[in-house]
Protein backbone atom coordinates (compact mmCIF):
# COMPACT_ATOMS: atom_id res chain seq x y z
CA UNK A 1 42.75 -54.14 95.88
CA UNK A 2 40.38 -53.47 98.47
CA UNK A 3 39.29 -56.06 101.04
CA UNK A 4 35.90 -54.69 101.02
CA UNK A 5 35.83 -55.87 97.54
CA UNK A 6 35.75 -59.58 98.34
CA UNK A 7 33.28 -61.49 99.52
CA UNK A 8 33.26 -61.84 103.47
CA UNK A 9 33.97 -65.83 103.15
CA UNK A 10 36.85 -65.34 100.69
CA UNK A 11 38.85 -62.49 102.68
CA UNK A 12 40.00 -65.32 105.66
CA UNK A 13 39.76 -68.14 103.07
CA UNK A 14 42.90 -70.44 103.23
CA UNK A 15 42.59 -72.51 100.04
CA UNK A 16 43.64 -75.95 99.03
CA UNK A 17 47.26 -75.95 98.25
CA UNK A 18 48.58 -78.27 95.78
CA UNK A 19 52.43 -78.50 96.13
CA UNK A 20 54.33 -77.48 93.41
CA UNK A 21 56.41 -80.67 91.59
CA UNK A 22 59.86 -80.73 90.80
CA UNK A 23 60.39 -84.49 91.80
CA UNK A 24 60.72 -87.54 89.24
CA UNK A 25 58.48 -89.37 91.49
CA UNK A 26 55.61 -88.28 92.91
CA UNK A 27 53.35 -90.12 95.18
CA UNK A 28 51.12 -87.82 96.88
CA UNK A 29 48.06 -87.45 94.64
CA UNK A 30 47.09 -91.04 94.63
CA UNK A 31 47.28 -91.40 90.97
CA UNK A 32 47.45 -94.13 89.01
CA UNK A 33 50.72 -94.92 88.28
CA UNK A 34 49.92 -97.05 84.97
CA UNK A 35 49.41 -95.48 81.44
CA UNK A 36 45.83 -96.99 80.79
CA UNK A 37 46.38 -96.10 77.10
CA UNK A 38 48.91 -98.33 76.82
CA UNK A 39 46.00 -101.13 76.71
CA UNK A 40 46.40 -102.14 73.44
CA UNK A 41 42.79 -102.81 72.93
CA UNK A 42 42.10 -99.04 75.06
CA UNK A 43 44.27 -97.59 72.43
CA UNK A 44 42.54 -98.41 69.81
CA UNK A 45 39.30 -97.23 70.75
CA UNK A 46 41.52 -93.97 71.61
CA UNK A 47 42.95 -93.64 67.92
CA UNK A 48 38.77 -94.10 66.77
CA UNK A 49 37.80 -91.68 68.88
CA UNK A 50 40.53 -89.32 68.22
CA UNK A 51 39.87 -89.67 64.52
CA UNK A 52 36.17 -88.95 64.99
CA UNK A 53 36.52 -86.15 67.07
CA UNK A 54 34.98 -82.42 66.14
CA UNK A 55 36.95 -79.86 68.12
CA UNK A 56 34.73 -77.03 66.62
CA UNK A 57 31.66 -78.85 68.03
CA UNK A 58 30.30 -78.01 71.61
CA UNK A 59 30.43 -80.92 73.72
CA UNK A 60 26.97 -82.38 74.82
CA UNK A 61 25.84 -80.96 77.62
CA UNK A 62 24.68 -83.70 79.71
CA UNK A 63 27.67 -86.23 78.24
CA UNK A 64 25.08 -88.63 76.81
CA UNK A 65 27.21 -90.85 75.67
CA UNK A 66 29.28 -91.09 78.61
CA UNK A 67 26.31 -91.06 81.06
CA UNK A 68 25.07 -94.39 79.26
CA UNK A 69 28.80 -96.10 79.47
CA UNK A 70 28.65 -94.80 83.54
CA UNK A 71 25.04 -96.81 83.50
CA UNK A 72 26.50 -99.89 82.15
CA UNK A 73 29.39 -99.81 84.43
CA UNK A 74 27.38 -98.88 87.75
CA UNK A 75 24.31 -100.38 86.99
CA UNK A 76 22.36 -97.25 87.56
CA UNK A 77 19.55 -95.59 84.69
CA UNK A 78 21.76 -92.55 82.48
CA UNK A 79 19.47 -90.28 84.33
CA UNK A 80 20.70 -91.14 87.61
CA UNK A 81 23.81 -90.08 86.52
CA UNK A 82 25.54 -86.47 86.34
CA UNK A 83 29.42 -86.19 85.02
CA UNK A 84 31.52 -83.36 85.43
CA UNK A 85 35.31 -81.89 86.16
CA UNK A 86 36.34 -84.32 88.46
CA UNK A 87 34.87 -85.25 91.63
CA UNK A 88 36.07 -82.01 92.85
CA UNK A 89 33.58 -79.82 90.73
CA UNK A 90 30.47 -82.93 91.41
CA UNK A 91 31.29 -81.52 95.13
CA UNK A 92 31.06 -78.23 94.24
CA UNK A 93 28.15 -78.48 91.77
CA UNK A 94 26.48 -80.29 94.92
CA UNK A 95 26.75 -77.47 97.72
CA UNK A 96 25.82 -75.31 95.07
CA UNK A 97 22.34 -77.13 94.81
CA UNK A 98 21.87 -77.33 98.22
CA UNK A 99 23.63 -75.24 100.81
CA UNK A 100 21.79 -71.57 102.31
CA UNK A 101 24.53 -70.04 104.31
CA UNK A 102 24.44 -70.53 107.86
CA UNK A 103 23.45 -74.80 106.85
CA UNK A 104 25.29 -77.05 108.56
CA UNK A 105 27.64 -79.58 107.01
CA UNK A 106 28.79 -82.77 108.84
CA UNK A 107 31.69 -84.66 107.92
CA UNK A 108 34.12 -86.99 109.89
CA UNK A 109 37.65 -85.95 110.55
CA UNK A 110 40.12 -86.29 109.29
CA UNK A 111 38.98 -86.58 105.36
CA UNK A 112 39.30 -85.04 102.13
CA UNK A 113 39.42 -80.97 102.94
CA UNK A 114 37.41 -80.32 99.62
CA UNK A 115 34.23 -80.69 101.77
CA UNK A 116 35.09 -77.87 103.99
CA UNK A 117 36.69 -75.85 101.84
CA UNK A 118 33.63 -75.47 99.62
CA UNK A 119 31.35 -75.46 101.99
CA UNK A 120 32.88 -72.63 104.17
CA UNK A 121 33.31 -70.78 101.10
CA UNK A 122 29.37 -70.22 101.18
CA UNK A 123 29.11 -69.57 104.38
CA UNK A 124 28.00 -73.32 105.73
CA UNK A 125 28.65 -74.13 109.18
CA UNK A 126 30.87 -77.24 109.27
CA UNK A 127 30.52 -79.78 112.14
CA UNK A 128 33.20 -82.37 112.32
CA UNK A 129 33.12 -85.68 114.50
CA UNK A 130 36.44 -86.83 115.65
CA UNK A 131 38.06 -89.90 114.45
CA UNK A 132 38.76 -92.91 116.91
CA UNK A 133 42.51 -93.64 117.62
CA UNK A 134 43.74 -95.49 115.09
CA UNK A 135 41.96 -93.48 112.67
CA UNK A 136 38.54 -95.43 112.58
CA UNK A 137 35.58 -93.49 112.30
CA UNK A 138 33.12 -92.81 115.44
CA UNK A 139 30.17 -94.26 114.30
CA UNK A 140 27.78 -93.81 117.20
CA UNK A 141 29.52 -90.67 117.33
CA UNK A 142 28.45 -89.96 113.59
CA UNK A 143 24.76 -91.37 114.01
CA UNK A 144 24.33 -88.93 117.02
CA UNK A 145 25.49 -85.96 115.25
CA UNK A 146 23.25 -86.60 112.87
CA UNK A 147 20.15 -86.98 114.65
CA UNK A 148 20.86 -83.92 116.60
CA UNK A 149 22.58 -81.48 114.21
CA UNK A 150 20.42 -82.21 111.49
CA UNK A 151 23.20 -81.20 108.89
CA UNK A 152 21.65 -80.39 105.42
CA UNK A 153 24.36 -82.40 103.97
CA UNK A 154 26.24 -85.09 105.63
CA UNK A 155 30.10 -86.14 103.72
CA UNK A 156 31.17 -90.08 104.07
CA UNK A 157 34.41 -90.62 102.27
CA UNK A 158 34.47 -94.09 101.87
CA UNK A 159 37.20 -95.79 102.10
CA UNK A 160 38.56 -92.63 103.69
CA UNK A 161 41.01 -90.28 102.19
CA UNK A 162 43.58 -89.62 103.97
CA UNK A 163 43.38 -92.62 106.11
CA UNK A 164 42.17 -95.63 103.77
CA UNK A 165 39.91 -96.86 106.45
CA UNK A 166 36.17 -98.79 105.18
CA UNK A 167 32.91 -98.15 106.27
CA UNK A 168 30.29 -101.18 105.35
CA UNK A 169 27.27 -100.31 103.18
CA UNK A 170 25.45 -101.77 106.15
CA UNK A 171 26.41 -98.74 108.62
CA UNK A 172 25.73 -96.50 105.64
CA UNK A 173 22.11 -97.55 105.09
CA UNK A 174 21.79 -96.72 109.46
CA UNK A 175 22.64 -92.96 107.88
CA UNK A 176 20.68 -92.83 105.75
CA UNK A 177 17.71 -93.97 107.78
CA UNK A 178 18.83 -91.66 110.62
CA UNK A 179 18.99 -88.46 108.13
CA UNK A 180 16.36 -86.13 107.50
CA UNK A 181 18.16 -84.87 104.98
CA UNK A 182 20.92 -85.48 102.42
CA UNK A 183 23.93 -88.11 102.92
CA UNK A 184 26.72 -87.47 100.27
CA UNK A 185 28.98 -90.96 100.24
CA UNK A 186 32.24 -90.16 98.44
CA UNK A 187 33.30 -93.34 96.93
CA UNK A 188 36.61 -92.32 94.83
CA UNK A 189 38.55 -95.30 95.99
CA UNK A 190 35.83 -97.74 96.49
CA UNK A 191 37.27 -100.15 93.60
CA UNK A 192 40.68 -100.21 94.59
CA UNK A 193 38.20 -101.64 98.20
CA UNK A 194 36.77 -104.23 96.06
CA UNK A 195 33.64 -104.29 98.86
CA UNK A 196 30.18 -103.36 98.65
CA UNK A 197 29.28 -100.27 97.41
CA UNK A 198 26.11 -97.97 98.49
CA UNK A 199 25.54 -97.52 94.52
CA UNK A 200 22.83 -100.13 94.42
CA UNK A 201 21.37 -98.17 97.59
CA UNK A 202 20.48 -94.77 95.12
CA UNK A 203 16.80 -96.25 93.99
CA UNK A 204 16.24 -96.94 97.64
CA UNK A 205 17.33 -94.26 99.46
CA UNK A 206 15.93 -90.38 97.99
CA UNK A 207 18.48 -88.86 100.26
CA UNK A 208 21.88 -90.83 98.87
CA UNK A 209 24.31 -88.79 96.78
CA UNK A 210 27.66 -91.02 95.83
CA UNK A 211 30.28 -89.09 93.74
CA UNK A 212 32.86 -91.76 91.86
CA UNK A 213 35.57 -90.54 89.53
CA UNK A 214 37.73 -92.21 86.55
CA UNK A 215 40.83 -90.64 88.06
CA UNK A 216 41.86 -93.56 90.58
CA UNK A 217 41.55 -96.73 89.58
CA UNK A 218 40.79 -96.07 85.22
CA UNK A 219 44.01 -93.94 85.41
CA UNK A 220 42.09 -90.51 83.87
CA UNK A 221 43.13 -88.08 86.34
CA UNK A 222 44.41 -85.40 83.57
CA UNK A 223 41.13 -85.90 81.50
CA UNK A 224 39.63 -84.75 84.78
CA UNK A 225 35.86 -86.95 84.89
CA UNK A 226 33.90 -87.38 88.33
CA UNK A 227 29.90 -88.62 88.37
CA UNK A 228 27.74 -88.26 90.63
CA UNK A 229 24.45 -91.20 90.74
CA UNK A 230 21.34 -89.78 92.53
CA UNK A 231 17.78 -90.04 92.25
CA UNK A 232 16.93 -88.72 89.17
CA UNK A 233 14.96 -85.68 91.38
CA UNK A 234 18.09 -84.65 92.80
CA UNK A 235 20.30 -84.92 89.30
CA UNK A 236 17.84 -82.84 87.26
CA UNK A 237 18.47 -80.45 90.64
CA UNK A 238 22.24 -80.49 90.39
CA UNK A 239 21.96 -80.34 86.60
CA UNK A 240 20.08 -76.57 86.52
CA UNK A 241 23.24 -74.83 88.39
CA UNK A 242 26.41 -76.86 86.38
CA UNK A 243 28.11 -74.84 83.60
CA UNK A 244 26.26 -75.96 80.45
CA UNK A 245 28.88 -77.29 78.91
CA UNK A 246 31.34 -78.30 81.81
CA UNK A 247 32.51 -81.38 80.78
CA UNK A 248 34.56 -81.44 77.28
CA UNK A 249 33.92 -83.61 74.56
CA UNK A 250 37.39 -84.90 74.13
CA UNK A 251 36.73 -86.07 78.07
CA UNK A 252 33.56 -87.71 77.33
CA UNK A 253 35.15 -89.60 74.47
CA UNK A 254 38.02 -91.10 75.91
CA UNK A 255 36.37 -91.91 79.12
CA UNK A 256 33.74 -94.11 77.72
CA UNK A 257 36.23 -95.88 75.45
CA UNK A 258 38.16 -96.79 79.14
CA UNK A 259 35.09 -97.71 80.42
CA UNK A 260 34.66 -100.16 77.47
CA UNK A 261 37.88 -101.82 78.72
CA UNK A 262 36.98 -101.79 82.33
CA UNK A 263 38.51 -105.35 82.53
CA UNK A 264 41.45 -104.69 81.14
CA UNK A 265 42.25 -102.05 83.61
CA UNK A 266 40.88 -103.58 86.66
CA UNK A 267 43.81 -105.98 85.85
CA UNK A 268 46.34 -103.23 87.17
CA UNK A 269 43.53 -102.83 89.79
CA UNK A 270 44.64 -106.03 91.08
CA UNK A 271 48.55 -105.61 90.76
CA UNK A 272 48.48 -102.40 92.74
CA UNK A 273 45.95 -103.80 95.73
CA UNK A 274 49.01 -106.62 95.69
CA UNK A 275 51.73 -104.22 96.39
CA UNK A 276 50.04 -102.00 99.04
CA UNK A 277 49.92 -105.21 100.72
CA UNK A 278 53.39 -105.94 99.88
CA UNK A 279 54.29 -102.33 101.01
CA UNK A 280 52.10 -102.54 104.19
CA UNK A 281 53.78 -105.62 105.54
CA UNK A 282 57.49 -104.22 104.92
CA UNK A 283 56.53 -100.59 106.58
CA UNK A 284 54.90 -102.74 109.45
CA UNK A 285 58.81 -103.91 110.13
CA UNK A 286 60.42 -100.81 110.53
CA UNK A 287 60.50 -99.54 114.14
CA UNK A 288 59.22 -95.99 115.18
CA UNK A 289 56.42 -96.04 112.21
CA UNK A 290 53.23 -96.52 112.42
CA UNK A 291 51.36 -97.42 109.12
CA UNK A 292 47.10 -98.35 109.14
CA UNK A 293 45.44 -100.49 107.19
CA UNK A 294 43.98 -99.09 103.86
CA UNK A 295 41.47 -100.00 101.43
CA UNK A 296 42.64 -97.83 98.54
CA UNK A 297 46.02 -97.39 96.78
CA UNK A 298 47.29 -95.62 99.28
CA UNK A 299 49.12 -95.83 103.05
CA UNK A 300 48.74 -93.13 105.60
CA UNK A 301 51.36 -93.49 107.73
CA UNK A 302 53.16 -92.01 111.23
CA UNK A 303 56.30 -91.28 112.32
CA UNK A 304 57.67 -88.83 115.59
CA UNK A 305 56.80 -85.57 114.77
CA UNK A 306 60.61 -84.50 115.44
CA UNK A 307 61.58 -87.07 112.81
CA UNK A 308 59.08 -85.34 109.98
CA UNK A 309 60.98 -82.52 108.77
CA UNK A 310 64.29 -85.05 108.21
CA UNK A 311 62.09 -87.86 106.75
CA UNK A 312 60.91 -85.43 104.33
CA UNK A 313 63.35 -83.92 103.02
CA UNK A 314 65.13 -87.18 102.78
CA UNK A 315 62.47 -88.48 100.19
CA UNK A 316 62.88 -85.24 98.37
CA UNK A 317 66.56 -85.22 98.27
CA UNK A 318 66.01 -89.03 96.57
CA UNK A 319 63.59 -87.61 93.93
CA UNK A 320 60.33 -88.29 95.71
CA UNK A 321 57.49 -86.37 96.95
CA UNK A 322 55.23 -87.84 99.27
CA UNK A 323 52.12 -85.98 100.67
CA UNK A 324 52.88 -84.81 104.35
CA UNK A 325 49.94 -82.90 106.78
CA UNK A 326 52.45 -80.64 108.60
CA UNK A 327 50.24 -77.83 110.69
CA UNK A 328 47.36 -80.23 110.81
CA UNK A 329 46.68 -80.98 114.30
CA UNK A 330 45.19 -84.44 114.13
CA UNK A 331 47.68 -85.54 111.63
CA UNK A 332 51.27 -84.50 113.57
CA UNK A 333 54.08 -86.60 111.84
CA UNK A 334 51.80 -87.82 108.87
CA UNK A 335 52.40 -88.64 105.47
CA UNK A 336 50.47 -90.39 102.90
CA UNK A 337 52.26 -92.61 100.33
CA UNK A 338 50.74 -93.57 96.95
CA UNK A 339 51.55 -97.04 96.14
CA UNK A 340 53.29 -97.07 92.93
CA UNK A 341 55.81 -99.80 91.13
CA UNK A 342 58.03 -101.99 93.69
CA UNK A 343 61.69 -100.25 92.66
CA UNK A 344 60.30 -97.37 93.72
CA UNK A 345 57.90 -97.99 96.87
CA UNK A 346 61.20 -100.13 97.83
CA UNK A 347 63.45 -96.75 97.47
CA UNK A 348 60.87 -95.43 99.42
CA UNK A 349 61.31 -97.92 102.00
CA UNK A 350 64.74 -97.61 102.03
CA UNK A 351 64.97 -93.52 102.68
CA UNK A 352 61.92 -94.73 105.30
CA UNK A 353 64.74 -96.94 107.33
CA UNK A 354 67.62 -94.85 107.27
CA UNK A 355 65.76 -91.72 108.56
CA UNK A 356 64.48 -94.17 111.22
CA UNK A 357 67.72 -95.95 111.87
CA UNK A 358 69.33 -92.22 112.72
CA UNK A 359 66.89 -91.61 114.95
C-alpha cells in the first residue's frame, strides 16, 4: 500500500493498544467484576426482554426507550440525552461535531488517551497541563490554560482515569464560567465516587458536555452503552453526524431493564468501594510502593521503575494481568489495578510483596 494513500494524520498515528488476554484474571480494564444478570429480579426483566425482542427490526435510532430510562436515572429531559457505543464512540461522535483541524484541545495529564487519540486523528492541536506530584490536578494551572488557549473543547475526567483522583463540581462550575467555549466532563466512574456530579449543572451551563457509561458500575461493558447529557442544542448537534442506527436494539433493551434495577446493583457498588479501601490500606503497608487515593474501582499505583518488568511478569506468571504504562514518561513504574473479589486482590497482594521483598 502506498503511504500517500492515507490520510496525513493516520500515516504517524500510534493507536490505542488493547493487550491481548490470555490470563484467568484480568484487572486492567476496570470492569465490573460482578455478573449483574445474576440479579434475580435483573434477570427477569432480561428473559422479557429477550422474549420480546425483533432481531429483523432496526433498532430505534435515537434509543427512545433507553433515553427515557437514562432521564429517570440522571434526572435530565430524554432530549438532553444522546446514547451510543460506549463512551468511547460519545467521544468520538463529539470531536466529530465540533473539532476544525488545527482547534485546540485541552486536557490534563495524565488521563484517559481516548481524548488525544481522537482528537489528533483530525488534526486538533492538543494542549496538556501537567499533573501536580502526587497526581492531583493543577487547577490554577487548568483555569489559566483555559483563559489563554481558548481550547474549542476542554476534557475533565472526573474522578480521573488512570489516577482515581476527584475534582468537586464546585471547581468545575469555575470552568465552565472561565470557558468561552465547550467543557467536556467525563464522568465514567463518578458513581463508584458517590460525590456530586456536574449532571444537574447541564440546564445551567450551554457549554457542559458530561459523557457517563453503563460499563463501570451497571456491569454492561460487553453490551457496549455510553450517554452523553447536553443541552438539547448541542445533542440535536451531535445527533446529525452519529451513524443512524449506532446503538443496537438488543443494547437498548437490556440496558434499560439494568437501569430498572439500579438499586440492586448499586448494592455491589457498595461492596467494591469497601474493598478498594480494604486493598488501599494493605498496599499502603508494603514498603517501596506507592499507591494514591482513588475515587473509582480502581488503584493506580508505583513501584521502582527497575522493579516493573519483574513485578509484571510475576502477576502474569500467577494468572493475572494488571494494566502497566511502560514507555509513558509521566507514569515510569505504574500500574493500575482493578479492584476485584478479596481471594484475588489478596493474590495480588501477595505477588505485590514478594517482588518487593526481593528487591
Amino acid at each position: 500500500m502506498k503511504a500517500e494513500w492515507l490520510r496525513r494524520e493516520v500515516r504517524a498515528f500510534a493507536p490505542y493498544v488493547v493487550a491481548p488476554i490470555h490470563e484467568s484474571h484480568v484487572v486492567n480494564a476496570n470492569e465490573n467484576y460482578a455478573n449483574v444478570f445474576r440479579i434475580p429480579a435483573v434477570w427477569d426483566d432480561v428473559l422479557a426482554a429477550l422474549k420480546a425482542y425483533r432481531p429483523q427490526v432496526y433498532p430505534k435510532p435515537l434509543a427512545d426507550d433507553l433515553r427515557q430510562a437514562l432521564s429517570d436515572y440522571t434526572g435530565a429531559a430524554p432530549e438532553e440525552l444522546l446514547a451510543g457505543n460506549g463512551g468511547d464512540e460519545m467521544i468520538s461522535y463529539t470531536l466529530h461535531t465540533f473539532l476544525n483541524e488545527g482547534d485546540t484541545v485541552l486536557v490534563h495529564a495524565p488521563t484517559f488517551d481516548m481524548y488525544e487519540v481522537g482528537a489528533s486523528l483530525l488534526g486538533a492541536k492538543v494542549a496538556k497541563v501537567q499533573d501536580l506530584p502526587g497526581f492531583r490536578r493543577d487547577r490554577e494551572g487548568l483555569l489559566a490554560a483555559i483563559r489563554t488557549l481558548r481550547p474549542k473543547l476542554t476534557f475533565l475526567c472526573n474522578p480521573n482515569n488512570p489516577t482515581g483522583e476527584l475534582l468537586p463540581a464546585s471547581f468545575i462550575e469555575e470552568c465552565l464560567r472561565a470557558a468561552d467555549n465547550l467543557v467536556f466532563v467525563d464522568e465514567a466512574y463518578m458513581e463508584f465516587a458517590q460525590a456530586e456530579s456536574v449532571l444537574s449543572l447541564v440546564g445551567k451551563y450551554p457549554n457542559l458536555i458530561v459523557l457517563r457509561t453503563l460499563s463501570k458500575v451497571f456491569g454492561l461493558a460487553g453490551l457496549r452503552c455510553g450517554y452523553l447529557a447536553a443541552d438539547r442544542a448541542i445533542i440535536e448537534e451531535i445527533a446529525k453526524v452519529k451513524n443512524p442506527y449506532n446503538l443496537n436494539s438488543l443494547t437498548q433493551a437490556l440496558a434499560a431493564a439494568v437501569l430498572r434495577h439500579r438499586d440492586e446493583v448499586l448494592h455491589i457498588r457498595d461492596a467494591i468501594v469497601a474493598e478498594r479501601e480494604r486493598l488501599y490500606e494493605a498496599l499502603q503497608d508494603i514498603p517501596g510502593v506507592t499507591v494514591f487515593p482513588s475515587r473509582t474501582n480502581f488503584l493506580l499505583l508505583e513501584v521502582p521503575e527497575d522493579r516493573a518488568d519483574a513485578l509484571f511478569e510475576a502477576w502474569r506468571q500467577a494468572d493475572i494481568l494488571v494494566k502497566r504504562y511502560k514507555g509513558n514518561p509521566l507514569l515510569p513504574g505504574a500500574f493500575r489495578i482493578t479492584v476485584t473479589t478479596a481471594d484475588v486482590d489478596d493474590e495480588i497482594l501477595r505477588v505485590l510483596k514478594e517482588v518487593m521483598r526481593r528487591a
